[in-house]
Protein backbone atom coordinates (compact mmCIF):
# COMPACT_ATOMS: atom_id res chain seq x y z
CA UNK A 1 -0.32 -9.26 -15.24
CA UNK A 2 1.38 -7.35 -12.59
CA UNK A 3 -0.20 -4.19 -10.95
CA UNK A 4 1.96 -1.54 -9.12
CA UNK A 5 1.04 -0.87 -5.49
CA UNK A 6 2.95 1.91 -3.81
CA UNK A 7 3.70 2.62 -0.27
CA UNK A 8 3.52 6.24 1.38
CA UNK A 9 5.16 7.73 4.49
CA UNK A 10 2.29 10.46 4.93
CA UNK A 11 2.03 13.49 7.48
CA UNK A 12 -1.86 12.72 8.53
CA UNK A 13 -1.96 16.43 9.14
CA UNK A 14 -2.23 17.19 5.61
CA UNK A 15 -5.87 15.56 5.69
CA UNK A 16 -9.09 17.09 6.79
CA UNK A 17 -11.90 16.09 8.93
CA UNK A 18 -14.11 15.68 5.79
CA UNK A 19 -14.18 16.59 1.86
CA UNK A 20 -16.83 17.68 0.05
CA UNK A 21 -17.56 15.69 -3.69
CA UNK A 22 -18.56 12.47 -4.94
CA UNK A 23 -16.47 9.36 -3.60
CA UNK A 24 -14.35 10.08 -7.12
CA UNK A 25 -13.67 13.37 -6.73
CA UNK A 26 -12.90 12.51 -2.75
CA UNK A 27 -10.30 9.64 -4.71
CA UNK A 28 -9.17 11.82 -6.44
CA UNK A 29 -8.16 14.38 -4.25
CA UNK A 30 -6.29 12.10 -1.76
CA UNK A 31 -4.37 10.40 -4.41
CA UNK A 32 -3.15 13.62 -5.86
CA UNK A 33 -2.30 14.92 -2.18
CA UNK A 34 -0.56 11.63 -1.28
CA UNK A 35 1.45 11.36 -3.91
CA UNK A 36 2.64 14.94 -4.12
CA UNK A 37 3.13 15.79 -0.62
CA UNK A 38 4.31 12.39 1.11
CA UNK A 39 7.25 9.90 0.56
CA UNK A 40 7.02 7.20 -1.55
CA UNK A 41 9.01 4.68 0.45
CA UNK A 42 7.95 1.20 -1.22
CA UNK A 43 7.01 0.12 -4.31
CA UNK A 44 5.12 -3.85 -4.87
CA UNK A 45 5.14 -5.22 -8.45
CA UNK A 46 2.72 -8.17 -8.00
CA UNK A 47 -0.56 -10.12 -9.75
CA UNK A 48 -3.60 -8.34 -8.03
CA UNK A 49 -4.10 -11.71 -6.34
CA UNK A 50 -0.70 -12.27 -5.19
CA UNK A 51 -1.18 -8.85 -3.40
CA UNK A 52 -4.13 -10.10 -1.55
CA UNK A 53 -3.45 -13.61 -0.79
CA UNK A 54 0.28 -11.78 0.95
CA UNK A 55 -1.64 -9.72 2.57
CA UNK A 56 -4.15 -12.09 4.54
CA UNK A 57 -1.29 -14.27 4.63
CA UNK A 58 0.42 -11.38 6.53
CA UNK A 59 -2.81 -11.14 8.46
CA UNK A 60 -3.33 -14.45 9.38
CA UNK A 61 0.54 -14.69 10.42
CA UNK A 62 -0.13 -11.66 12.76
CA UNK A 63 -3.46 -12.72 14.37
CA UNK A 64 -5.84 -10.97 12.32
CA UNK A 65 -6.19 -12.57 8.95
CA UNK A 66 -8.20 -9.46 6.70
CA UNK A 67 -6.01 -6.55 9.28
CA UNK A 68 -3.36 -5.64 6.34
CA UNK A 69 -5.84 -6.57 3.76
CA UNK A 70 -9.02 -4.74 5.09
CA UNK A 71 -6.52 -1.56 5.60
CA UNK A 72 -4.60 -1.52 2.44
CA UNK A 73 -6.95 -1.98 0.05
CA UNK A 74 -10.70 -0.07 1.70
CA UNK A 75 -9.54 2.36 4.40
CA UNK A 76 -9.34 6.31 3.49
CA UNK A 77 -7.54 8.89 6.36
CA UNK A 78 -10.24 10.21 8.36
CA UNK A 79 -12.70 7.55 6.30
CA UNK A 80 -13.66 10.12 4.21
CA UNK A 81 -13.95 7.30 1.52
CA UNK A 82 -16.68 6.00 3.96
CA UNK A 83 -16.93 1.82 3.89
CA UNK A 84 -18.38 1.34 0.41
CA UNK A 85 -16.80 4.41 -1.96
CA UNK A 86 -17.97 4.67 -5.55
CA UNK A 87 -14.43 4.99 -6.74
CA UNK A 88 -12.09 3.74 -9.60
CA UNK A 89 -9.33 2.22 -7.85
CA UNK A 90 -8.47 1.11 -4.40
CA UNK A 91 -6.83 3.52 -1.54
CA UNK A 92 -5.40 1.69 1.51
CA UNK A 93 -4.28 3.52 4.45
CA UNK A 94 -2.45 2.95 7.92
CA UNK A 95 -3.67 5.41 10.62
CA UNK A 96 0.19 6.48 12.47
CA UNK A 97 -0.80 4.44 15.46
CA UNK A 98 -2.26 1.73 13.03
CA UNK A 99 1.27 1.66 11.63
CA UNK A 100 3.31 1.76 14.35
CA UNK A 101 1.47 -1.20 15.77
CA UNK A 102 1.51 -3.40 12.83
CA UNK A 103 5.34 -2.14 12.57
CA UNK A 104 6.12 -3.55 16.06
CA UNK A 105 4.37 -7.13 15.16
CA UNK A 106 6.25 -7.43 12.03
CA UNK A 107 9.14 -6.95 14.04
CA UNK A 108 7.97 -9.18 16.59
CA UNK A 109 8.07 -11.38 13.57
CA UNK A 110 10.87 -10.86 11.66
CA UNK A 111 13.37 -13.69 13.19
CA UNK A 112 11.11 -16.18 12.30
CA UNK A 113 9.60 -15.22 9.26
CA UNK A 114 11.05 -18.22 7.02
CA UNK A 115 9.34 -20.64 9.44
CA UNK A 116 5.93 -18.50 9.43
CA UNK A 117 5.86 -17.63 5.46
CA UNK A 118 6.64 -21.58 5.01
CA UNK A 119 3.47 -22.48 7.19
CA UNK A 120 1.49 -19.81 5.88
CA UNK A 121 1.91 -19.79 2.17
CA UNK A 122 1.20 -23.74 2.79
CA UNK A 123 -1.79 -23.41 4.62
CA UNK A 124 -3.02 -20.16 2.28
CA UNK A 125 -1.86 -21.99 -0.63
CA UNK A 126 -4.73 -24.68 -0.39
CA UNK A 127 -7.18 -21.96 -0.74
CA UNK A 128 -5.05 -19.69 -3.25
CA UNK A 129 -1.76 -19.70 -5.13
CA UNK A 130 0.84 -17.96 -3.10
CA UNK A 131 4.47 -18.58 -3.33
CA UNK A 132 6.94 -18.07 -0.50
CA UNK A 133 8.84 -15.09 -2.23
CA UNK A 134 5.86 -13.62 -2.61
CA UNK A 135 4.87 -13.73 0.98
CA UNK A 136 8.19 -12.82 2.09
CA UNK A 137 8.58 -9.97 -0.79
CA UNK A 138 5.37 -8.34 0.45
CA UNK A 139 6.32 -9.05 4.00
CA UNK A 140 9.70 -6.98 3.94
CA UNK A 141 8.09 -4.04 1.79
CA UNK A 142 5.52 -3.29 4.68
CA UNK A 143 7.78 -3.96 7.38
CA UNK A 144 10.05 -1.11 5.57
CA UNK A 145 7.17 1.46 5.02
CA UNK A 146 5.52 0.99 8.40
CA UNK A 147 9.01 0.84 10.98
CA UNK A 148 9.80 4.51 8.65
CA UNK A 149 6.49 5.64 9.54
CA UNK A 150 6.17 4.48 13.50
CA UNK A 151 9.96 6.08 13.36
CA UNK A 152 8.62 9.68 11.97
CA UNK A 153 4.86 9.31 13.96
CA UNK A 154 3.50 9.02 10.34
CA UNK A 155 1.04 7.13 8.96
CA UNK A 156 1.16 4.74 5.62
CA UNK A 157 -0.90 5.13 2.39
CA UNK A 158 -1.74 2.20 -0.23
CA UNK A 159 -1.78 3.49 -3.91
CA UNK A 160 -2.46 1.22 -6.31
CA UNK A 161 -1.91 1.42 -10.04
């Protein structure tokens, strides 16, 4: 079964220093705010464990194997999830510097990218199905949503559905 996990080009402005509520009501808020007053730039249909084993895969192709994972699936704008939120779904999110580093190592990475997603979904695929398309899907659809962001000084939110 396939979830949907969108990709936001998001003005960190519109966030505060802190939000008062429960970790759901906190969810809540930013999810309504995100999706109403940012870009929705890309859009993943994948398995919930394609998603993850990409993104470590993306990770471990960039240095840092839990980096995209860590970010897109536990990491609130001014961590006002905190580390551990009480919440009903997962809210990822790329700080603007956050994304326009991670832009400028996918790009680092892009002329090579058959020869890393073939050694990575390999070596990831011992511990966890991933396919190559899959790798390289997710791979593009970041690269995308992050190089819009660095362009704009934005930062990138992870919905998922």
């Amino acid at each position: 079964m396939s979830e949907t996990f969108n990709l936001y080009v998001v003005d960190e402005s519109l966030f505060p220093a802190s939000l008062n509520g429960t970790d759901e009501e906190k969810y809540e808020w930013l999810v309504e705010k995100v999706t109403t007053e940012s870009s929705l730039w890309e859009t993943l249909e994948l398995p919930t464990i394609g998603f993850m084993n990409s993104l470590e895969a993306l990770g471990q192709i960039a240095g840092s194997k839990k980096f995209f994972a860590v970010l897109s699936y536990n990491n609130s704008p001014n961590n006002l999830l905190g580390d551990d939120p009480q919440i009903s779904g997962s809210f990822g999110y790329f700080t603007a510097e956050m994304a326009k580093d991670a832009a400028m190592v996918l790009e680092g990475l892009q002329e090579n990218i058959e020869r890393y997603t073939d050694d990575c979904a390999q070596a990831v695929a011992e511990n966890a199905p991933l396919s190559r398309d899959t790798l390289e899907y997710t791979f593009f659809k970041y690269l995308s949503a992050l190089q819009e962001a660095a362009s704009e000084g934005k930062a990138v939110a992870v919905i998922h559905e």
